[in-house]
N, C-alpha and C. Protein backbone atom coordinates (compact mmCIF):
# COMPACT_ATOMS: atom_id res chain seq x y z
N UNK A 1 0.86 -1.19 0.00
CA UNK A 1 0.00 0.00 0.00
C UNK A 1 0.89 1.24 0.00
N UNK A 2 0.90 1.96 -0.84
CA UNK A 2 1.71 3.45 -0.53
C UNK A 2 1.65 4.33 0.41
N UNK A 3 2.10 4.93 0.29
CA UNK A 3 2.19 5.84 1.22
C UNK A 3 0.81 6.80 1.79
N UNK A 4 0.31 7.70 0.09
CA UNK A 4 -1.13 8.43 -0.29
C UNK A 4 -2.04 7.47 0.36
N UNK A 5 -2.29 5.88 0.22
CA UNK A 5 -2.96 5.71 0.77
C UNK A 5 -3.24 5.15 2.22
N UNK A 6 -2.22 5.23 2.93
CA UNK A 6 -1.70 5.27 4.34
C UNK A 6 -2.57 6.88 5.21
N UNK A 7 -1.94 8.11 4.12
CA UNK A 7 -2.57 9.01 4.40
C UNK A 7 -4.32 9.55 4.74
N UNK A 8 -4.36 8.39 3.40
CA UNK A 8 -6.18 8.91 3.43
C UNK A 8 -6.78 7.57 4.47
N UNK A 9 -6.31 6.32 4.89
CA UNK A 9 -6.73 6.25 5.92
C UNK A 9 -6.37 7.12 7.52
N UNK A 10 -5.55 7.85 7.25
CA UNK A 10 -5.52 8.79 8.36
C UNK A 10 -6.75 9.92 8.38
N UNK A 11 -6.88 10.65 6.98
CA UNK A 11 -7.79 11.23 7.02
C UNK A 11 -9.41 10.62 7.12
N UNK A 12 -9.23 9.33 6.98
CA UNK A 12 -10.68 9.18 7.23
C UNK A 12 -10.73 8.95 9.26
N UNK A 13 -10.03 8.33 9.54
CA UNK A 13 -9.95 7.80 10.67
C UNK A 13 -10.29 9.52 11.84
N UNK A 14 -9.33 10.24 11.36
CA UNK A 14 -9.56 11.56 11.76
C UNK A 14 -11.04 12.10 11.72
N UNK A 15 -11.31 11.90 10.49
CA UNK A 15 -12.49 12.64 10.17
C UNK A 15 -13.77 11.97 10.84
N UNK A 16 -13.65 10.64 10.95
CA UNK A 16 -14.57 9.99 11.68
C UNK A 16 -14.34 10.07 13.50
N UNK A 17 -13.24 10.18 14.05
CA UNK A 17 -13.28 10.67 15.15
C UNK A 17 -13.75 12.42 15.39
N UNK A 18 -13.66 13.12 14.48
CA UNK A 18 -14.03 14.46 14.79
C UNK A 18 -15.75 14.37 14.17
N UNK A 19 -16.31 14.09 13.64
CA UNK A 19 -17.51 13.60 13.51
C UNK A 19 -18.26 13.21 14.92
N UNK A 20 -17.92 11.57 15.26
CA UNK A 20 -18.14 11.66 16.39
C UNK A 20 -18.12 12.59 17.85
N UNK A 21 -17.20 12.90 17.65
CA UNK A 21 -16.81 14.39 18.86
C UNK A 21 -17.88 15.60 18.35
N UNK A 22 -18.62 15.53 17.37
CA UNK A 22 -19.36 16.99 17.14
C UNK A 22 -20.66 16.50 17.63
N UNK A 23 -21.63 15.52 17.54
CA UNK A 23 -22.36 15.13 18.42
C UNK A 23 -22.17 15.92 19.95
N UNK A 24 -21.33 14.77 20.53
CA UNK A 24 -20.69 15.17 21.82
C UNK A 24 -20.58 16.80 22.34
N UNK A 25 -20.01 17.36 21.37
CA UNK A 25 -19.94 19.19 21.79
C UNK A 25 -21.11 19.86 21.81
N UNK A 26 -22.20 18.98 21.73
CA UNK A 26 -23.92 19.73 21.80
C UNK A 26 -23.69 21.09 21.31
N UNK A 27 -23.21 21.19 19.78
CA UNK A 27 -23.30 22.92 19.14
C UNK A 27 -22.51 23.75 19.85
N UNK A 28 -21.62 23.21 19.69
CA UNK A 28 -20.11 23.97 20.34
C UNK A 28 -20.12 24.39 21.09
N UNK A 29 -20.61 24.12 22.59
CA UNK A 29 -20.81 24.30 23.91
C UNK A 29 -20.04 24.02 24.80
N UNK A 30 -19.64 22.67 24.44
CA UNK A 30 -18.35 21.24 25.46
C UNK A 30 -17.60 22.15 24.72
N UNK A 31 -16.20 22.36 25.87
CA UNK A 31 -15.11 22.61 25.74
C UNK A 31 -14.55 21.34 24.61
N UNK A 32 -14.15 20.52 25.48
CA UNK A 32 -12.90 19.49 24.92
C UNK A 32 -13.91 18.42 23.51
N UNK A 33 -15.02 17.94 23.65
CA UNK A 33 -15.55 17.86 22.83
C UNK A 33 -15.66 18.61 20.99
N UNK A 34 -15.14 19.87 21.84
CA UNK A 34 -15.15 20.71 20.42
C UNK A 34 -13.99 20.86 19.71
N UNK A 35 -12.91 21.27 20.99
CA UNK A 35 -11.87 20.87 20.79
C UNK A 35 -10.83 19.34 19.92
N UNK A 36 -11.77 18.63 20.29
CA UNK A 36 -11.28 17.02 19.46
C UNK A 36 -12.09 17.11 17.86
N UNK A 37 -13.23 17.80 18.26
CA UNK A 37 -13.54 17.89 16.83
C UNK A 37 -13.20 18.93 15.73
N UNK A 38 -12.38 19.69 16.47
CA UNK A 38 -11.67 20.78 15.23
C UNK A 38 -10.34 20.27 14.82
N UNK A 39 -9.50 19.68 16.34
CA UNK A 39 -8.19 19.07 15.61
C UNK A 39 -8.70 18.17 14.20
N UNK A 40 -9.49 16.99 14.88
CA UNK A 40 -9.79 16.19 13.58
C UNK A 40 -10.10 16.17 12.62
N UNK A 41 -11.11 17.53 12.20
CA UNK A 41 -11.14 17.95 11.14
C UNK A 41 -10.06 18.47 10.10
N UNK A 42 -9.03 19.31 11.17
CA UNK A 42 -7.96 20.00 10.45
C UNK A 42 -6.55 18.39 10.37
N UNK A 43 -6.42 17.79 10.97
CA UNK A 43 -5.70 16.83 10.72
C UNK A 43 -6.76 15.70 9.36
N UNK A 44 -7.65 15.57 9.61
CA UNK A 44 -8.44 14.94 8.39
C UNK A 44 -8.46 15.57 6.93
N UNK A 45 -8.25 17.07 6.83
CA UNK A 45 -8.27 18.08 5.99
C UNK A 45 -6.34 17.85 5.58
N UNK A 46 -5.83 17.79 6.38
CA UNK A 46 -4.28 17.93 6.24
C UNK A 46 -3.99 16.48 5.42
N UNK A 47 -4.56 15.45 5.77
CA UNK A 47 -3.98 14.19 5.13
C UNK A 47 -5.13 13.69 4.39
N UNK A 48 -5.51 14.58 4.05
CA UNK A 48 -6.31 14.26 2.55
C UNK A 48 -5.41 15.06 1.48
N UNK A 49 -5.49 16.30 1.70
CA UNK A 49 -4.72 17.02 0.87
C UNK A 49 -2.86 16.42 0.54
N UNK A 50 -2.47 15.29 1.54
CA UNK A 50 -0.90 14.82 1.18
C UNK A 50 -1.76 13.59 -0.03
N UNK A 51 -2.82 12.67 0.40
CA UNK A 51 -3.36 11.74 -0.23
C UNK A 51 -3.82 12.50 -1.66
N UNK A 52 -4.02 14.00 -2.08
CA UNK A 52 -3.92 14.26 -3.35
C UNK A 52 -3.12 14.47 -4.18
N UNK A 53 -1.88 14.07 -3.48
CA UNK A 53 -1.04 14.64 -4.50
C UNK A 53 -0.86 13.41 -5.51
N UNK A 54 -1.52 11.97 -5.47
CA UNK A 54 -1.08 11.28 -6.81
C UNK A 54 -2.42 10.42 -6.55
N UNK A 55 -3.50 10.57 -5.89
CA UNK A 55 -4.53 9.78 -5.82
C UNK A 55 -5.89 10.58 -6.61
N UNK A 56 -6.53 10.83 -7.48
CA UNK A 56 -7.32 11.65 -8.20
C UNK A 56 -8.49 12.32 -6.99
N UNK A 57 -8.56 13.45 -7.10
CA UNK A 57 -9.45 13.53 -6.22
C UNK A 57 -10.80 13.20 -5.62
N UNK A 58 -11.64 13.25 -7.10
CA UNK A 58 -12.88 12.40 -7.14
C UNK A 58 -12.62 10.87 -6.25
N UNK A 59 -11.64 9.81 -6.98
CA UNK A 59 -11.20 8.50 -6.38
C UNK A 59 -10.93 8.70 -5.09
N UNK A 60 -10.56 9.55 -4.20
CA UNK A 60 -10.07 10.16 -2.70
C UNK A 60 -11.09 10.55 -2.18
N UNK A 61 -12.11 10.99 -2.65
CA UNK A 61 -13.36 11.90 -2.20
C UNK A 61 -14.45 10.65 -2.18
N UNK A 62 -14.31 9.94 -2.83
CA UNK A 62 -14.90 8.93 -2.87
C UNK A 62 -14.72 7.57 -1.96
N UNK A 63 -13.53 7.49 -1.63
CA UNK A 63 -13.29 6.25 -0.94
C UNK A 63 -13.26 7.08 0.63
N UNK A 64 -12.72 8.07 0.86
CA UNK A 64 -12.78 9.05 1.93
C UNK A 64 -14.25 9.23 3.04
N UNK A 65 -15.01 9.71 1.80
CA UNK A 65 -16.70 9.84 2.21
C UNK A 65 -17.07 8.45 2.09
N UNK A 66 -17.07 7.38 1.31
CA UNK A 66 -17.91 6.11 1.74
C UNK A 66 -17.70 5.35 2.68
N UNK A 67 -16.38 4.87 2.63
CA UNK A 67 -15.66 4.46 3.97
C UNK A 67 -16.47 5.39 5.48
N UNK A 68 -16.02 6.67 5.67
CA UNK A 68 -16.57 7.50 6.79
C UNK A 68 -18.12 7.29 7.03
N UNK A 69 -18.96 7.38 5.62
CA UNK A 69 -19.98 7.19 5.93
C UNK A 69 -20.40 5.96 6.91
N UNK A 70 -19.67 4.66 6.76
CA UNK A 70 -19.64 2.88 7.37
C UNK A 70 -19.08 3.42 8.74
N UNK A 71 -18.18 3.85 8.70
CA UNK A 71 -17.71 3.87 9.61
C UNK A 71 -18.52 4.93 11.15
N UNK A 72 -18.76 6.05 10.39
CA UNK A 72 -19.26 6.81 11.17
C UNK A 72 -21.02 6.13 11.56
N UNK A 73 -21.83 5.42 10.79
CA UNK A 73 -22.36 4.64 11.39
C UNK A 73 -22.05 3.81 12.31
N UNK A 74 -21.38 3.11 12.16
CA UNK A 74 -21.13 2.12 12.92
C UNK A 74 -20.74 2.67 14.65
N UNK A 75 -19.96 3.81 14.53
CA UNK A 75 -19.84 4.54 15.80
C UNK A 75 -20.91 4.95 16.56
N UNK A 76 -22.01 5.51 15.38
CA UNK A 76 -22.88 5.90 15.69
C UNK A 76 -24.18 4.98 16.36
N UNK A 77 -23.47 3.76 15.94
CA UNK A 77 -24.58 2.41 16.89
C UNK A 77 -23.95 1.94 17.92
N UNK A 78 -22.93 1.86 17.88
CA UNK A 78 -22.10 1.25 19.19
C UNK A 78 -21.85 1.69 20.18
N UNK A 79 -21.87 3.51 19.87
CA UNK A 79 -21.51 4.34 20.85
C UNK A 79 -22.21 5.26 21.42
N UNK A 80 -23.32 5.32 20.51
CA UNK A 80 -24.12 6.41 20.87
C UNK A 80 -25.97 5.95 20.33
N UNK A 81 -25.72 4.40 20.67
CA UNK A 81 -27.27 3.97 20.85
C UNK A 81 -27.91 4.74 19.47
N UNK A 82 -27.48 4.81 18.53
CA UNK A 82 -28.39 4.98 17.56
C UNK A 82 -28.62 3.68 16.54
N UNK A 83 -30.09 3.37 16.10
CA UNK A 83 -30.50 1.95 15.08
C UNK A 83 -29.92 2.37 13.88
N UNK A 84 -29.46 1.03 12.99
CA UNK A 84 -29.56 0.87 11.91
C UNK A 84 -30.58 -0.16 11.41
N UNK A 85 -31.18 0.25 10.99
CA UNK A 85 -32.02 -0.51 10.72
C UNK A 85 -31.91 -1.74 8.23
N UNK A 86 -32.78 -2.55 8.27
CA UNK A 86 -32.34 -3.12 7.17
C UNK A 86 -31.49 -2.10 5.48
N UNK A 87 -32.79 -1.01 5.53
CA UNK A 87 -32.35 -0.73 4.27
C UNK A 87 -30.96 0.58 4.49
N UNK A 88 -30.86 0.52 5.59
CA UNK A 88 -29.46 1.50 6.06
C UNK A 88 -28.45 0.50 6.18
N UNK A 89 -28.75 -0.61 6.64
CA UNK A 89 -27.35 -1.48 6.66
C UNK A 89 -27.50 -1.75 4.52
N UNK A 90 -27.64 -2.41 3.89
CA UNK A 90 -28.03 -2.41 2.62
C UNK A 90 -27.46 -1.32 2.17
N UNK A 91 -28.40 -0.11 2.36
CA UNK A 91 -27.51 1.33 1.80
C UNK A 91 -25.70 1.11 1.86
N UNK A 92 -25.35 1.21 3.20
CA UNK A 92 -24.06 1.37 3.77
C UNK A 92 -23.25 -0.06 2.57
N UNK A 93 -23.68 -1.41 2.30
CA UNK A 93 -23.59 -2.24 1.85
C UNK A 93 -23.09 -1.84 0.60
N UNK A 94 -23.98 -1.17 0.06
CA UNK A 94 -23.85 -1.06 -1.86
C UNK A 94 -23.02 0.49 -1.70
N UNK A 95 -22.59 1.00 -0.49
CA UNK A 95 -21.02 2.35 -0.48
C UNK A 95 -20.26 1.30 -0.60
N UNK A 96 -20.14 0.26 0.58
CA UNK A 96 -18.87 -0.22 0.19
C UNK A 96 -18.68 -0.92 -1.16
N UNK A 97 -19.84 -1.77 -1.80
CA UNK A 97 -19.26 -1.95 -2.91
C UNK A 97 -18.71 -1.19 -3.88
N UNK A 98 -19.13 -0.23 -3.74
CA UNK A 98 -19.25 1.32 -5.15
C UNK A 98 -17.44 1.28 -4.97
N UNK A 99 -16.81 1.58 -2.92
CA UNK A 99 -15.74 1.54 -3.06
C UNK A 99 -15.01 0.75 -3.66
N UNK A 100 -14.85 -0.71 -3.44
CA UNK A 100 -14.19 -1.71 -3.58
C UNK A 100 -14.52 -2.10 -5.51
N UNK A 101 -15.37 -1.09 -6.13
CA UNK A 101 -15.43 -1.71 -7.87
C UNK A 101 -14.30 -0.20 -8.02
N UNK A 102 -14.14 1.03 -7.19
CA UNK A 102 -13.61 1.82 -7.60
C UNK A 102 -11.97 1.16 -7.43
N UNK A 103 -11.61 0.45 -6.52
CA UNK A 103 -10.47 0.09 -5.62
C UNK A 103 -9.84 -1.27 -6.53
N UNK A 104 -10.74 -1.84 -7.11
CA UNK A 104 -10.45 -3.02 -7.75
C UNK A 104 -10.10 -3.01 -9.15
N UNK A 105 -11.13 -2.32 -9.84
CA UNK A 105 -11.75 -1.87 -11.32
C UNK A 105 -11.04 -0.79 -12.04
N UNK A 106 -10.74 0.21 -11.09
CA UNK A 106 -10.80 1.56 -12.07
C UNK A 106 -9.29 1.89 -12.39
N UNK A 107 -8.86 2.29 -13.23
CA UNK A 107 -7.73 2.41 -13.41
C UNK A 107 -7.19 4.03 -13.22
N UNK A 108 -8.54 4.76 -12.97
CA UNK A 108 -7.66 5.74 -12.18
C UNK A 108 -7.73 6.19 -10.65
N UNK A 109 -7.80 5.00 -10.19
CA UNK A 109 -7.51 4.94 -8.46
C UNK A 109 -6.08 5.02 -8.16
N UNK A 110 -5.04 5.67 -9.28
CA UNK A 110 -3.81 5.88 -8.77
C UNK A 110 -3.29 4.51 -8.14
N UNK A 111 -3.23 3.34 -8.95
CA UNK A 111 -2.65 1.75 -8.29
C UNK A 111 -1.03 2.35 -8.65
């Protein structure tokens, strides 16, 4: 795996922890809550932008946001008591495939 994409799992991982943390800051109220969710944004923002320099952006924007989307569900049930219910797990289902035909298939996912 290279490097770019070492990065953009940083930026998603980021971006899905500062996600989670914006819940938490009830509208920018919580101190440290808000605080975790601005680093993460700006560290999620920082290693996306190293992940563009040879990964297309659309292909980055794409695997970035679908991934986060799974992921940030999934936080969002485990951690904070919210349902998924059938056609949301399904939904979340046919992101990841969309990723994995972009990841497998496309030849400009920067391999």
């Amino acid at each position: 795996m290279s490097s770019n994409y070492a990065y953009l799992g940083l930026a998603i991982v980021a971006e899905v922890i500062a996600t989670s943390f914006l819940k938490e800051s009830q509208g920018f109220t919580r101190l440290w809550p808000t605080v975790i969710t601005a680093v993460g944004y700006l560290c999620a923002f920082y290693f996306l932008s190293l992940t563009l320099r040879s990964i297309p952006t659309g292909v980055a924007y794409a695997i970035w946001s679908g991934v986060g989307i799974v992921l940030i569900s999934v936080v969002g049930w485990l951690w904070q008591n919210q349902k998924l219910d059938g056609p949301a797990i399904a939904g979340m289902a046919l992101i990841v495939a969309g990723v994995l035909v972009i990841q497998l298939f496309s030849k400009t996912a920067g391999h």
